[in-house]
Protein backbone atom coordinates (compact mmCIF):
# COMPACT_ATOMS: atom_id res chain seq x y z
CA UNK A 1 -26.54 -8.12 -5.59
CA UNK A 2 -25.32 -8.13 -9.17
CA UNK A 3 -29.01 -9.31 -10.14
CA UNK A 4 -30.57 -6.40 -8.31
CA UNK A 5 -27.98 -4.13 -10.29
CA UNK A 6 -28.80 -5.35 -13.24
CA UNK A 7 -32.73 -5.10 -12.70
CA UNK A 8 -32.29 -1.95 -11.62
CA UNK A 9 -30.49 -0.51 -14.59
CA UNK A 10 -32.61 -2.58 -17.36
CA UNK A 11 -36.00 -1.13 -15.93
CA UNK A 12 -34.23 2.46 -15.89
CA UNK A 13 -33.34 2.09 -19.39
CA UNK A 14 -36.80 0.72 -19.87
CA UNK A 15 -38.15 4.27 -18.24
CA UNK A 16 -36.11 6.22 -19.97
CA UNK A 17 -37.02 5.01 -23.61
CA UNK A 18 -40.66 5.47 -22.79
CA UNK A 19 -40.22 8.46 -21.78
CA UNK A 20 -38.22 9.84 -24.62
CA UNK A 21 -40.70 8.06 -26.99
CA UNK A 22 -43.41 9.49 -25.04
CA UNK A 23 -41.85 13.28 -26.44
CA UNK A 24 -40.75 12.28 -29.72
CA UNK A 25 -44.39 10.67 -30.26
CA UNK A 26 -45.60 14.07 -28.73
CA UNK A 27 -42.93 16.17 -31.06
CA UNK A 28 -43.51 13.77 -34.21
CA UNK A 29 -47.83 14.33 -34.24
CA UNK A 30 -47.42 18.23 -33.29
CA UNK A 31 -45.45 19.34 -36.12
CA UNK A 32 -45.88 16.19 -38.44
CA UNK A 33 -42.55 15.22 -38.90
CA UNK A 34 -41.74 12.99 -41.25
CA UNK A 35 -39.27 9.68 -40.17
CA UNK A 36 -36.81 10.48 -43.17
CA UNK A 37 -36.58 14.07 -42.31
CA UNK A 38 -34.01 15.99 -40.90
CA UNK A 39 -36.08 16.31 -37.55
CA UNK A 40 -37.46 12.57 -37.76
CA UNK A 41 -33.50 11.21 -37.92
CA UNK A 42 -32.26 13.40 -35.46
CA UNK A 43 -35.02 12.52 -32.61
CA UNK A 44 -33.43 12.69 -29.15
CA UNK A 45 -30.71 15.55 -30.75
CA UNK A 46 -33.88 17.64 -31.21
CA UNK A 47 -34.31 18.37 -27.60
CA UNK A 48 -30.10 16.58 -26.57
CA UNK A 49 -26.89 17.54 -27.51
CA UNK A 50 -26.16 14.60 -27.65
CA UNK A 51 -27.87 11.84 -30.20
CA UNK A 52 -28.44 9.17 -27.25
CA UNK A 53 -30.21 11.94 -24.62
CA UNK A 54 -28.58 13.22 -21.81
CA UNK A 55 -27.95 17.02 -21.29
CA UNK A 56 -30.40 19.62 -23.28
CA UNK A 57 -29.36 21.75 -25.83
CA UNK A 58 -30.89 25.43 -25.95
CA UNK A 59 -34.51 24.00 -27.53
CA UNK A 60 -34.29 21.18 -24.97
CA UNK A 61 -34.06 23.73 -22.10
CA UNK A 62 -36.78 26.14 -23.08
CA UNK A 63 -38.96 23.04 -23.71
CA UNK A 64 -38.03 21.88 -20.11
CA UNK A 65 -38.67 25.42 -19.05
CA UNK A 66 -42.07 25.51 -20.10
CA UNK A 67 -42.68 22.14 -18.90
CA UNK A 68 -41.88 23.36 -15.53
CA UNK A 69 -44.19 26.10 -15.45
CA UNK A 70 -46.92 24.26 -16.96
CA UNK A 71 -46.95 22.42 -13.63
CA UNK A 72 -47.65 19.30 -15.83
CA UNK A 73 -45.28 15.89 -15.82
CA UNK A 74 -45.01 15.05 -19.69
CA UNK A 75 -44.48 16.92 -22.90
CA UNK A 76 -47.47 18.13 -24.03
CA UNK A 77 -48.63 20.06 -27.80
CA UNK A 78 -49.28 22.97 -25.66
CA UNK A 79 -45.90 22.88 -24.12
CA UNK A 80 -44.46 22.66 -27.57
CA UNK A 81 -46.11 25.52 -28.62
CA UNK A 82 -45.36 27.57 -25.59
CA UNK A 83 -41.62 27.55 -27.03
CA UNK A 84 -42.92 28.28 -30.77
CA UNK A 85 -42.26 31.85 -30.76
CA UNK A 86 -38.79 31.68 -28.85
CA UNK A 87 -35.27 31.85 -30.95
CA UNK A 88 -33.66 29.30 -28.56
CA UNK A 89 -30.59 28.64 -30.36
CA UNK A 90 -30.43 32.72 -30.96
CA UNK A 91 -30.06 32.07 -34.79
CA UNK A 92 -32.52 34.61 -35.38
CA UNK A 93 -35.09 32.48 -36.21
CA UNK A 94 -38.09 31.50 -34.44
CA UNK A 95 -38.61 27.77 -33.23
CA UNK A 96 -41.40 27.31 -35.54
CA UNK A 97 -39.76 28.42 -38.20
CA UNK A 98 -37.10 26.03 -37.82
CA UNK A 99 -39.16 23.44 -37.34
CA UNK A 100 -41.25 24.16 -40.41
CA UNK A 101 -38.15 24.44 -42.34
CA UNK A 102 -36.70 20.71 -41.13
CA UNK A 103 -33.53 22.62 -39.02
CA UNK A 104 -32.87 21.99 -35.60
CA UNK A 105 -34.18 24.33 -33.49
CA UNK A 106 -31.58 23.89 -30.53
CA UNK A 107 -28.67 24.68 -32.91
């Protein structure tokens, strides 16, 4: 039983980093993010509020958002881009902006 436990969790963990890979790869060849920049070190925090995934911040849930209505499964550019104009962390700037500026767009 432990075994099966233990499979169970490993090939979760397994999912899980593909997945989040999967969206940083997708985040990282959108907007050309650099790995020493502010946006390349955070990676799951873009999205998380917390650095190891887990629940979304405010950029994270308009991202989800649009994923949802997209009908679509993964993170896509266009996705990305549906959340451009938005001010998800109510800063009064724009996602894009943020982004092209190397702040965090989910506050």
């Amino acid at each position: 039983m432990k075994k099966l436990l233990g499979i169970s969790l490993t090939l979760g963990a397994v999912a899980m980093a593909m997945a989040l890979s999967s969206f940083s790869k997708t985040f990282v060849d959108t907007y050309k993010v650099g790995a020493g920049s502010t946006l390349g070190k955070a990676a799951c925090s873009v999205c998380h509020a917390s650095p190891r995934g887990g629940k979304l911040n405010a950029y994270g849930k308009d991202v989800d958002a649009a994923l949802k209505a997209s009908g679509g499964k993964k993170v896509t550019a266009a996705v990305l881009k549906a959340v451009e104009g938005k001010d998800s962390d109510g800063d009064g700037k724009k996602n894009i902006d943020e982004i092209k500026a190397d702040t965090m767009p989910g506050g």
